[in-house]
C-alpha atoms as a PDB file:
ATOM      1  CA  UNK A   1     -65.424 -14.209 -13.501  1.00  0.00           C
ATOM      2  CA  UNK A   2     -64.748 -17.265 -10.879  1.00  0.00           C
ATOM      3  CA  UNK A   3     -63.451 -19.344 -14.055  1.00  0.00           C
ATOM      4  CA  UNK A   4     -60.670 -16.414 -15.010  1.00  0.00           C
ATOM      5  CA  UNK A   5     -59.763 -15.562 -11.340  1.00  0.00           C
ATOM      6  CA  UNK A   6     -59.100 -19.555 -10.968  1.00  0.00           C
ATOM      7  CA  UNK A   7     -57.123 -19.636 -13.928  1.00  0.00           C
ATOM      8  CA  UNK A   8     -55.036 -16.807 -13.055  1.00  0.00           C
ATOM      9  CA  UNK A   9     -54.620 -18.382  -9.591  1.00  0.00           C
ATOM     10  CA  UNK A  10     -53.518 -21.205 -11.361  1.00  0.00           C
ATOM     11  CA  UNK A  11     -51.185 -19.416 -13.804  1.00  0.00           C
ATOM     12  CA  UNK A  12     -49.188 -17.818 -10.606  1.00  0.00           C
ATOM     13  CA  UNK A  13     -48.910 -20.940  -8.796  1.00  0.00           C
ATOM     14  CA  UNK A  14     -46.915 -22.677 -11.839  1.00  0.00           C
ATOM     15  CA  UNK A  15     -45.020 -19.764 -12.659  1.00  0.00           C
ATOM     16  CA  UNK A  16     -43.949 -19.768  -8.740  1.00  0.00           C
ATOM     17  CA  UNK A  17     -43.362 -23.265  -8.949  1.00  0.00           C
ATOM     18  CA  UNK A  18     -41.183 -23.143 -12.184  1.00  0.00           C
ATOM     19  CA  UNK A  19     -39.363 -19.939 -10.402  1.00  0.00           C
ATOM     20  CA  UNK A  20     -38.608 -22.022  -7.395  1.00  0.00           C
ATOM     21  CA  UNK A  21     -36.951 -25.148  -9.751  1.00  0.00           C
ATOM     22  CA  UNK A  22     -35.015 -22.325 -11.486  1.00  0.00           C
ATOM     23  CA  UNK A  23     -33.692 -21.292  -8.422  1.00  0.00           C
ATOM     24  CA  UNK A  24     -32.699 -24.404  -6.944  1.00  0.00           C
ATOM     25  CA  UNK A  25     -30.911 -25.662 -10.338  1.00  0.00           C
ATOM     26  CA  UNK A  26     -28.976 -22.357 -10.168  1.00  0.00           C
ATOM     27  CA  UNK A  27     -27.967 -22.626  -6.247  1.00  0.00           C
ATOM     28  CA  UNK A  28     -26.886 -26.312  -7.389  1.00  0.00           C
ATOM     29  CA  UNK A  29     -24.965 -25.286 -10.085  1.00  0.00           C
ATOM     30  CA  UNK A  30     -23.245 -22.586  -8.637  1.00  0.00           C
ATOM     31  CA  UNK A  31     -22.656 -24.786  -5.590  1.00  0.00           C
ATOM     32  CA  UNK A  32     -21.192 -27.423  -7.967  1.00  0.00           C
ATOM     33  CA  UNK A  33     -18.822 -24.403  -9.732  1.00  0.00           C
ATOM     34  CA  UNK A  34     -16.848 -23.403  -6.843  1.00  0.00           C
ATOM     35  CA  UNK A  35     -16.708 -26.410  -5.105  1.00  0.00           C
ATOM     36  CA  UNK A  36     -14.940 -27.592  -8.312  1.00  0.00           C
ATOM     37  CA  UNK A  37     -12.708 -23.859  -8.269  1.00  0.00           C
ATOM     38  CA  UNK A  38     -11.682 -24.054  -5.093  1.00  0.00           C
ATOM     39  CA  UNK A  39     -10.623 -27.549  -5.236  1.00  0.00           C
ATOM     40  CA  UNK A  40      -8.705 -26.830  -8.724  1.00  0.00           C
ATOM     41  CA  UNK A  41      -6.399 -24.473  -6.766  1.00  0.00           C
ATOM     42  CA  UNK A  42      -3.745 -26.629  -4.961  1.00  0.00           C
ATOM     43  CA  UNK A  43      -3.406 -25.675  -1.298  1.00  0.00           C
ATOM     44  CA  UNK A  44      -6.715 -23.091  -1.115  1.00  0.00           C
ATOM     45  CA  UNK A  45      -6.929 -22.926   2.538  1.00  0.00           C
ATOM     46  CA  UNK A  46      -3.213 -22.156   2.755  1.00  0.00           C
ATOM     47  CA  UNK A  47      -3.463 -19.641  -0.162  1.00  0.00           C
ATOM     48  CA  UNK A  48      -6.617 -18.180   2.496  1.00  0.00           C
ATOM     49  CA  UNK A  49      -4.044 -18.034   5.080  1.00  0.00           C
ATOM     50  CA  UNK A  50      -1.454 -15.775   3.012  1.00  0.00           C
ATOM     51  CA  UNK A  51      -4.417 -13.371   2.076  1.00  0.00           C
ATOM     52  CA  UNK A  52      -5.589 -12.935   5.800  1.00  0.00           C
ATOM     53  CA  UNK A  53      -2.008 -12.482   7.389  1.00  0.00           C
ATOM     54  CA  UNK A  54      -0.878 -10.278   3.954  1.00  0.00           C
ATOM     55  CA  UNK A  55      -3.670  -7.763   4.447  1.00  0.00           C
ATOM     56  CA  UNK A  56      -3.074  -8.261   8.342  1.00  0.00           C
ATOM     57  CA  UNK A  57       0.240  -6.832   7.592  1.00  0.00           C
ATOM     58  CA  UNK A  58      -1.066  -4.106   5.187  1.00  0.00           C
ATOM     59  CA  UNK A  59      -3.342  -2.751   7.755  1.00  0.00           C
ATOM     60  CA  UNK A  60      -0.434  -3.128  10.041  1.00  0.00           C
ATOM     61  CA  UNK A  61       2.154  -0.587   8.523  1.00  0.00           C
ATOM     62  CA  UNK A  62      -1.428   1.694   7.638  1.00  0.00           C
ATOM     63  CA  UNK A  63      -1.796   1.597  11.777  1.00  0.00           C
ATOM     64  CA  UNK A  64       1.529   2.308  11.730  1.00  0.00           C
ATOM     65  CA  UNK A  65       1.354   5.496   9.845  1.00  0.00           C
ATOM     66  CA  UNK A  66      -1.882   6.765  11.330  1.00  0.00           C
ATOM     67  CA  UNK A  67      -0.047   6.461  15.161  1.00  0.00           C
ATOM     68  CA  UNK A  68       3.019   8.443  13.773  1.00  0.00           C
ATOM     69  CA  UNK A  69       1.846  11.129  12.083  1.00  0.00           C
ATOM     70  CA  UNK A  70      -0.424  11.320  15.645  1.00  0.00           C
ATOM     71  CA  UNK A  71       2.386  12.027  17.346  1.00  0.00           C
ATOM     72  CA  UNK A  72       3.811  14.823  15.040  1.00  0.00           C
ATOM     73  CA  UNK A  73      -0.084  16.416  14.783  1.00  0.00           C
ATOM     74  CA  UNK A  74       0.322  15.949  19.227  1.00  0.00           C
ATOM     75  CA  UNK A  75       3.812  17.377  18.861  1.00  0.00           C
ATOM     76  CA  UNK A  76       2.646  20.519  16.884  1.00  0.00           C
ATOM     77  CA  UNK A  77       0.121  21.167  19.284  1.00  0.00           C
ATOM     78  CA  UNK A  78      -2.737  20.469  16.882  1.00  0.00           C
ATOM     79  CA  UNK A  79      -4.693  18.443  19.153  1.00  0.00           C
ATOM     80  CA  UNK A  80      -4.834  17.632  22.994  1.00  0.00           C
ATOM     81  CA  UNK A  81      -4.847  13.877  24.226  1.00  0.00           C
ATOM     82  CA  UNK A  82      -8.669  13.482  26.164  1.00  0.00           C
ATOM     83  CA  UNK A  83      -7.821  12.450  29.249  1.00  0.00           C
ATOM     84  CA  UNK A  84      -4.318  12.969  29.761  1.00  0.00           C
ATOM     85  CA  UNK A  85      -3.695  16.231  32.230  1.00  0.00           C
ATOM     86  CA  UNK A  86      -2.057  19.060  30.979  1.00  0.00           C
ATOM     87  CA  UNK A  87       1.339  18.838  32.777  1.00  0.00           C
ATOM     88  CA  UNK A  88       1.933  16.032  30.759  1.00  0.00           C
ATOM     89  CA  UNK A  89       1.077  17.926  27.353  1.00  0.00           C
ATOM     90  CA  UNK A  90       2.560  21.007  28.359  1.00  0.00           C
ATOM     91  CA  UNK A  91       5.057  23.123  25.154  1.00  0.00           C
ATOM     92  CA  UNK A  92       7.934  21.467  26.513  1.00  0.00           C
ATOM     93  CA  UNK A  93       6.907  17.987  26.461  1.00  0.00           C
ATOM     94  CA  UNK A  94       5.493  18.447  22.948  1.00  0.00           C
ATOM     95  CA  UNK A  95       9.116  19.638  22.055  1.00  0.00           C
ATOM     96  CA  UNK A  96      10.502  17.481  23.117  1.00  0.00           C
ATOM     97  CA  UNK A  97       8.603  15.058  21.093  1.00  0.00           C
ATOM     98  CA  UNK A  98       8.877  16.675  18.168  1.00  0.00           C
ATOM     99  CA  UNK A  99      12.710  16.604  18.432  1.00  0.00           C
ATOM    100  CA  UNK A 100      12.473  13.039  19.050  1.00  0.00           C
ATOM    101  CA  UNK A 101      10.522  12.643  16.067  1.00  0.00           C
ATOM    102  CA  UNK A 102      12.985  14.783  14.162  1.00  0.00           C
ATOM    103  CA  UNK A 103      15.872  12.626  15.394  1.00  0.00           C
ATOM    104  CA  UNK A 104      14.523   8.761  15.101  1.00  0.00           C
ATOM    105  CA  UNK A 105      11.634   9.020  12.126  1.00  0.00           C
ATOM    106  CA  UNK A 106      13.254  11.336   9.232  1.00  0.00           C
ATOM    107  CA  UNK A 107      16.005  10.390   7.396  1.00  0.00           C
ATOM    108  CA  UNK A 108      18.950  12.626   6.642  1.00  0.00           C
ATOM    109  CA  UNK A 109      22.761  12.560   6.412  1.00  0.00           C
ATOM    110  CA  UNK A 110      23.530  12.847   9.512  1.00  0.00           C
ATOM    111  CA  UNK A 111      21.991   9.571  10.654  1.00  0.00           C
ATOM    112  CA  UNK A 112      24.902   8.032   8.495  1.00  0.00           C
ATOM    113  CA  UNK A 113      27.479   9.716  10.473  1.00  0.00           C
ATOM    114  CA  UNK A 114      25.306   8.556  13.616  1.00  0.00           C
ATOM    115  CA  UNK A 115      25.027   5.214  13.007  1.00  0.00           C
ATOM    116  CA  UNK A 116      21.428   5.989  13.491  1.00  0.00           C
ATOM    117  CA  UNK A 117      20.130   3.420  10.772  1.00  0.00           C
ATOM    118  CA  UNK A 118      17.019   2.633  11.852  1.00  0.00           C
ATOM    119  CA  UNK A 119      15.493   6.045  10.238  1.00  0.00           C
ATOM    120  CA  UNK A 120      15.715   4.290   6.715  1.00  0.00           C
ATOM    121  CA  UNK A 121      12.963   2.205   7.568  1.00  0.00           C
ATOM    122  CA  UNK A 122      10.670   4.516  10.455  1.00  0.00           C
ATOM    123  CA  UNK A 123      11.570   7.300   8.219  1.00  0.00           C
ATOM    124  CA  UNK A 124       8.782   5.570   5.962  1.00  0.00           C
ATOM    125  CA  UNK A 125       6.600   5.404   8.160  1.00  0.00           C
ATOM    126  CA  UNK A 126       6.263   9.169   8.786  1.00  0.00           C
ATOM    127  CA  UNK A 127       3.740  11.408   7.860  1.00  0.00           C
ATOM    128  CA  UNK A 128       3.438  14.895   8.862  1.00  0.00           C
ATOM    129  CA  UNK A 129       1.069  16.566   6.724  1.00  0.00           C
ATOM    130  CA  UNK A 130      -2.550  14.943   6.380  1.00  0.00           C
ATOM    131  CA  UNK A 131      -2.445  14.512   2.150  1.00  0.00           C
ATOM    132  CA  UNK A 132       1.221  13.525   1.990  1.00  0.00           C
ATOM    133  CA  UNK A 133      -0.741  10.579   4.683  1.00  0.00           C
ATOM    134  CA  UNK A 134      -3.647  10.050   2.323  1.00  0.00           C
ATOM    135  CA  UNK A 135      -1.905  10.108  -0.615  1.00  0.00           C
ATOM    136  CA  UNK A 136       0.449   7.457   0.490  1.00  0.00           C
ATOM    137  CA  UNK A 137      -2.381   5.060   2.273  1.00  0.00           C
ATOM    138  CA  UNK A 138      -4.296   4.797  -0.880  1.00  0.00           C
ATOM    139  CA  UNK A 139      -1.849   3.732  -3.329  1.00  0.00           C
ATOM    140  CA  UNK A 140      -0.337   1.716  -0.920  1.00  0.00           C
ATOM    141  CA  UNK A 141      -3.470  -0.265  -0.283  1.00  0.00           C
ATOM    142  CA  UNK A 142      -4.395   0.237  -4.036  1.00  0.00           C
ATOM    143  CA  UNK A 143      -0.587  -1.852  -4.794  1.00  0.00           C
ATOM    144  CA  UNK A 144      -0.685  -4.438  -2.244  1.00  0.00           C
ATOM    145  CA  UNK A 145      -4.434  -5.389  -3.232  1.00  0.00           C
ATOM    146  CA  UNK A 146      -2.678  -6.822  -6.338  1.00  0.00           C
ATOM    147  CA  UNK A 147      -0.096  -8.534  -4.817  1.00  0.00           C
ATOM    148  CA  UNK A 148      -2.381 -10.197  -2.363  1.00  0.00           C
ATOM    149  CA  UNK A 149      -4.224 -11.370  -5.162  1.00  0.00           C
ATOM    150  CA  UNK A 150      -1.585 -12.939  -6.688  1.00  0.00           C
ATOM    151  CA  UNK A 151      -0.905 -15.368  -3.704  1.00  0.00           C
ATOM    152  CA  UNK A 152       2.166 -13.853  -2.089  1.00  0.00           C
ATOM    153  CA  UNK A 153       3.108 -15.149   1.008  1.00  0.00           C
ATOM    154  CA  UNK A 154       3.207 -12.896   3.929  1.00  0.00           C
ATOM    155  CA  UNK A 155       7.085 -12.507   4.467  1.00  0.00           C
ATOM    156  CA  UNK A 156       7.571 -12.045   0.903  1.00  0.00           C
ATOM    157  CA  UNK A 157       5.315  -9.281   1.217  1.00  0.00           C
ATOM    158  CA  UNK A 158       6.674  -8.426   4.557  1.00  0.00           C
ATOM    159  CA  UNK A 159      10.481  -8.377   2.763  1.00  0.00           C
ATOM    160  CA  UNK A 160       8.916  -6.424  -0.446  1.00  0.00           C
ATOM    161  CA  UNK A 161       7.850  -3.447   2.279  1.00  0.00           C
ATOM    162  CA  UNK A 162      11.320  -3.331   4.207  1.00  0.00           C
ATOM    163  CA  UNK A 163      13.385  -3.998   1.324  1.00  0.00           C
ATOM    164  CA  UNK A 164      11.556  -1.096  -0.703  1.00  0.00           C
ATOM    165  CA  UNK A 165      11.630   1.024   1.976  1.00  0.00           C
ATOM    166  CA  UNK A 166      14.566   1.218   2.376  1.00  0.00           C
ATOM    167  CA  UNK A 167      16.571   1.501  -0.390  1.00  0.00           C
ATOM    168  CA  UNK A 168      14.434   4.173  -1.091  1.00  0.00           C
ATOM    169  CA  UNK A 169      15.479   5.880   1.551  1.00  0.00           C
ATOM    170  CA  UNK A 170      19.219   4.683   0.707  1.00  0.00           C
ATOM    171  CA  UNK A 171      18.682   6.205  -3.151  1.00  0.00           C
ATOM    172  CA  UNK A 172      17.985   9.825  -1.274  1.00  0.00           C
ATOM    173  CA  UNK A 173      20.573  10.221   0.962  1.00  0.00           C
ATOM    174  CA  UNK A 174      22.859   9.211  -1.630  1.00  0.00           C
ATOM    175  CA  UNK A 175      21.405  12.046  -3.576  1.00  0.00           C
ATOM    176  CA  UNK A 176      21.618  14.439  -0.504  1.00  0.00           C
ATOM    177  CA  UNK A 177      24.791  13.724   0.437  1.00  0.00           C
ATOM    178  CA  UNK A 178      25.896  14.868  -3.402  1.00  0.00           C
ATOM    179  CA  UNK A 179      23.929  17.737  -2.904  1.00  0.00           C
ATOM    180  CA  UNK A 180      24.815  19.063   0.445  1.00  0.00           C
ATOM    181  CA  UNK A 181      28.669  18.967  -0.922  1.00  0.00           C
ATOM    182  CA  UNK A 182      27.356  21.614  -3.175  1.00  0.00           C
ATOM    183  CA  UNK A 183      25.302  24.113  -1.504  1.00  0.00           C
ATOM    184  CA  UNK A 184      25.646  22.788   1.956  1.00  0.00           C
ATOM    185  CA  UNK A 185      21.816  23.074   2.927  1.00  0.00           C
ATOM    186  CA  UNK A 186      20.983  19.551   5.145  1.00  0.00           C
ATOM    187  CA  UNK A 187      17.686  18.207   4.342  1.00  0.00           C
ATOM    188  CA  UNK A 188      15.007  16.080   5.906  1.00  0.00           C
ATOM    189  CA  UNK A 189      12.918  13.332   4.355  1.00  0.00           C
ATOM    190  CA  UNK A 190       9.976  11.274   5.200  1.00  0.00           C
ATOM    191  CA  UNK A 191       7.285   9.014   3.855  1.00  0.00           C
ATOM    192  CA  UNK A 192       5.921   5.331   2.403  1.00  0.00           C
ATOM    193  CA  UNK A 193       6.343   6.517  -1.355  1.00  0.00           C
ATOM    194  CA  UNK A 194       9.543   4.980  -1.705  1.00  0.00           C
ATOM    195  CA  UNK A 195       7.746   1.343  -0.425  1.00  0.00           C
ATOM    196  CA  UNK A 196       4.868   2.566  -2.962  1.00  0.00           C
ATOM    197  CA  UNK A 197       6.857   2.622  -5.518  1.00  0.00           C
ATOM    198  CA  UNK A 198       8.484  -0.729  -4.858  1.00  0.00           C
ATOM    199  CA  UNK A 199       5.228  -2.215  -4.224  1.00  0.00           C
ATOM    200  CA  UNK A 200       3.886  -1.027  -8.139  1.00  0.00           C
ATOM    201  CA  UNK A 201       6.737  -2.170  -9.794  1.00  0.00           C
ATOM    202  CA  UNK A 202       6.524  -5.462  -8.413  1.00  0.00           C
ATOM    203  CA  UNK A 203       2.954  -5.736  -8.593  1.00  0.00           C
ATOM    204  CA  UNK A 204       3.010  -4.291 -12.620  1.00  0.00           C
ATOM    205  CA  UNK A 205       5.151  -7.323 -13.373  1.00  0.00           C
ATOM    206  CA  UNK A 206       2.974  -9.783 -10.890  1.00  0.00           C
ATOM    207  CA  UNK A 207      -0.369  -8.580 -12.511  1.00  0.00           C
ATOM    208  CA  UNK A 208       0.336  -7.263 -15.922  1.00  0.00           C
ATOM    209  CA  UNK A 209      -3.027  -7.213 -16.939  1.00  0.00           C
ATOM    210  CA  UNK A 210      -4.300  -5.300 -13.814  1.00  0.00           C
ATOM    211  CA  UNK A 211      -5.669  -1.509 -14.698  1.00  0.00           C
ATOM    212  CA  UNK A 212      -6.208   0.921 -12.397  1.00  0.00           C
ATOM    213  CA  UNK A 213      -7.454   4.799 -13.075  1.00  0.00           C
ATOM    214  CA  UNK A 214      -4.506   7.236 -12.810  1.00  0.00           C
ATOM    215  CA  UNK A 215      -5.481  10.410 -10.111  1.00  0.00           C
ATOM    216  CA  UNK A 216      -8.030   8.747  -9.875  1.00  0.00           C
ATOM    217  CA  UNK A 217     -10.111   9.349 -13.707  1.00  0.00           C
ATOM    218  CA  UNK A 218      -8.153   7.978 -16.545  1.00  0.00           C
ATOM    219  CA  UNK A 219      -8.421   4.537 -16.587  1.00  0.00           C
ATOM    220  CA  UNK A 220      -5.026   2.389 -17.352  1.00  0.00           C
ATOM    221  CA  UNK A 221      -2.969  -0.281 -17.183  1.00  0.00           C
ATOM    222  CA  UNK A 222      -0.960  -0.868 -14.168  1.00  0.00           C
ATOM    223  CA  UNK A 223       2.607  -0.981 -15.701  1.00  0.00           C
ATOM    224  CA  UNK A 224       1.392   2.335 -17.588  1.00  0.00           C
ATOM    225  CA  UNK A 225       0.449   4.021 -14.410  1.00  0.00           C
ATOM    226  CA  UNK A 226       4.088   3.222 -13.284  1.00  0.00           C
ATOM    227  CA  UNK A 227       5.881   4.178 -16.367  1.00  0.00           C
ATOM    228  CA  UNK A 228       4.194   7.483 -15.778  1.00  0.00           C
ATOM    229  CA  UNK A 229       5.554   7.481 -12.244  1.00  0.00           C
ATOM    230  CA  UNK A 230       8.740   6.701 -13.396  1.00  0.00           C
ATOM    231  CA  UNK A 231       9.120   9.086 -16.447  1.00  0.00           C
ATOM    232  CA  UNK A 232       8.090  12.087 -13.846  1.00  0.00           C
ATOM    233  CA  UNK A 233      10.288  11.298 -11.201  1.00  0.00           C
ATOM    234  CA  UNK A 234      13.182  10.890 -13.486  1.00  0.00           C
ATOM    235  CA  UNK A 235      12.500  14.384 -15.256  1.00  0.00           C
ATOM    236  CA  UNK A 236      12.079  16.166 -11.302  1.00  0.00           C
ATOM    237  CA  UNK A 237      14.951  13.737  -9.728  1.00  0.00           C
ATOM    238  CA  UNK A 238      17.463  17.291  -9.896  1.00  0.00           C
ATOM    239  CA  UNK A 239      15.099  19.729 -10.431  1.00  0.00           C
ATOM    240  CA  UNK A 240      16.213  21.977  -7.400  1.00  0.00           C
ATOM    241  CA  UNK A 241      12.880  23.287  -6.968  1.00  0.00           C
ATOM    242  CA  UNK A 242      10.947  20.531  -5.967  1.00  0.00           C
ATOM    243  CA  UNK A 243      10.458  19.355  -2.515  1.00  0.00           C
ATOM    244  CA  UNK A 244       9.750  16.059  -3.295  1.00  0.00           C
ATOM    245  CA  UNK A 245      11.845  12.887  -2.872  1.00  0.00           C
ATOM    246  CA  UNK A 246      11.991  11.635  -6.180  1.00  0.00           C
ATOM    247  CA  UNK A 247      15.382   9.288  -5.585  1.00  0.00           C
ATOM    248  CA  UNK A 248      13.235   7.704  -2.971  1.00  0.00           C
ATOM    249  CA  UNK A 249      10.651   7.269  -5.270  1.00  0.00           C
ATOM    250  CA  UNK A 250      12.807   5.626  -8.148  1.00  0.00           C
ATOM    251  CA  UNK A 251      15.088   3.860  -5.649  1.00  0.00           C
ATOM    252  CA  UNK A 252      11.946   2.400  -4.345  1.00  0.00           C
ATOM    253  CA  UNK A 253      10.579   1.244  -8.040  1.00  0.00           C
ATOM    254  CA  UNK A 254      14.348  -0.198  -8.935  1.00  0.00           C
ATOM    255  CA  UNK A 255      14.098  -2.028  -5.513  1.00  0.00           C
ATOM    256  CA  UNK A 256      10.841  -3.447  -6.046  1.00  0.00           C
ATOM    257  CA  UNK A 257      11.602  -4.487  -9.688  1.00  0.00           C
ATOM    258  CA  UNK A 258      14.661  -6.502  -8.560  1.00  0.00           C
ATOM    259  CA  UNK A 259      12.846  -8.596  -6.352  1.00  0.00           C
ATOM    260  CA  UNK A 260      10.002  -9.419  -8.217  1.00  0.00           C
ATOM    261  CA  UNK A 261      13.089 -10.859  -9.997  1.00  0.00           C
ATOM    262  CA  UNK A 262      14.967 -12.318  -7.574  1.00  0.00           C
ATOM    263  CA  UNK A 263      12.174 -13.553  -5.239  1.00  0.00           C
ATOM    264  CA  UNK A 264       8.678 -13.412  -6.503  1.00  0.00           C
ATOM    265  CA  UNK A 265       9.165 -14.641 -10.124  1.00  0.00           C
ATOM    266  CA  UNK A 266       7.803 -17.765 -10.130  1.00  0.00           C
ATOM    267  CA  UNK A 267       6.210 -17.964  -6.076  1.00  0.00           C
ATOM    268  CA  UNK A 268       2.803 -16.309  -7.115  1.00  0.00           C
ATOM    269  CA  UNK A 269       0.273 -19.333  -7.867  1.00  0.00           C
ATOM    270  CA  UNK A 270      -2.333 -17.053  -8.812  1.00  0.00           C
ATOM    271  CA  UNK A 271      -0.457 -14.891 -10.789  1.00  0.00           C
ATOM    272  CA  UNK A 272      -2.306 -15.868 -14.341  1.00  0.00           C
ATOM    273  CA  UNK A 273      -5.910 -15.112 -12.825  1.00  0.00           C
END
């Protein structure tokens, strides 16, 4: 009985022993690996740097969003500011809010005629209903998490967002202003999806071999996804019943296409990982 308990004793200790060599060989090797990976990659910490102030940006124009479509949900007297008093939230001042809102972050013809052309970029940046928000938040992080990976530097990322944005915005009113010569009904638009576009056109051609799950269950390739995208936008683009800005949407792609092209090809040093 004392003989088997000893040798079991015995039996634990070595295996402990042997687990504990095991794990210190594996810490060393695996110390050894990416001390070798990270020092294969010229210029890691800088390539650190561009990830940091790249997703700095992201979460930048998603801050960006969230404050805006506050200020329509304030302006539509869906919520109350804690804190403020009521003569400052009174129906007039939230009018008056929402007309400003109207005026500086939609786009429409009239800004042309205005000179007001700011609204092709805050016009992007406007959200008014809570899933057009969503919607546009999660494929807009789900985009730029490729291009981030690729090593883009932040003002080429910065200049894919404006640049997308708004030519997007350019591709609609070009399409309203045709329109409103016809039936002479003014429109309104609003929203990142032209950017979101841009952004998955670029980033299909920086990471072709990235796959991604379209509406979130079929699982697919990137430039697939997008070719989807593309193909529906381009069937709706004059359907007359559709409230949805598909110009933007495939001014945006052509947009963000072209400067993969003309400015990213070439500039992504982890674009083969």
């Amino acid at each position: 009985m004392s003989n088997s308990f000893a040798e079991t004793e015995r039996l634990v200790l070595e295996s402990t022993h042997a687990l504990n060599r095991l794990n210190q060989h594996l810490t060393r090797s695996f110390t050894s690996f990416t001390r070798s990976y990270s020092t294969s990659l010229p210029g890691m910490p800088e390539l650190r740097s561009r990830f940091v102030w790249s997703r700095g940006i992201m979460f930048g124009c998603m801050g960006a969003c969230g404050i805006v479509f506050g200020a329509w949900s304030w302006s539509r007297n869906i919520f109350a500011v804690p804190g403020v008093s009521a003569q400052n939230q009174t129906p007039q001042k939230r009018l008056g809010m929402l007309n400003w809102l109207m005026t500086n972050f939609t786009s429409k013809t009239e800004d042309v005629r205005k000179n007001r052309w700011w609204t092709l970029l805050t016009a992007a940046f406007s959200h008014i209903e809570p899933v057009h928000l969503l919607g546009n938040l999660f494929t807009f992080s789900t985009f730029t998490s490729y291009l981030i990976s690729t090593g883009i530097t932040p003002m080429h990322y910065a200049g894919a967002i404006l640049s997308t944005a708004i030519i997007g915005n350019l591709a609609w009113l070009l399409q309203q202003a045709r329109k409103e010569k016809v039936d002479r009904q003014p429109a309104r638009a609003l929203g990142l999806s032209g950017a979101v576009m841009g952004l998955g056109a670029a980033a299909s051609f920086a990471a072709p071999r990235a796959w991604v799950t379209l509406f979130g269950i079929v699982p697919m390739p990137l430039w697939a996804v997008m070719g989807v995208y593309i193909a529906w936008d381009t069937y709706m683009v004059k359907s007359p019943a559709s409230g949805i800005g598909h110009a933007a949407h495939l001014g945006g792609a052509v947009a963000g296409a072209v400067y993969y092209g003309l400015v990213l090809r070439g500039r992504l040093p982890l674009q083969g990982f």
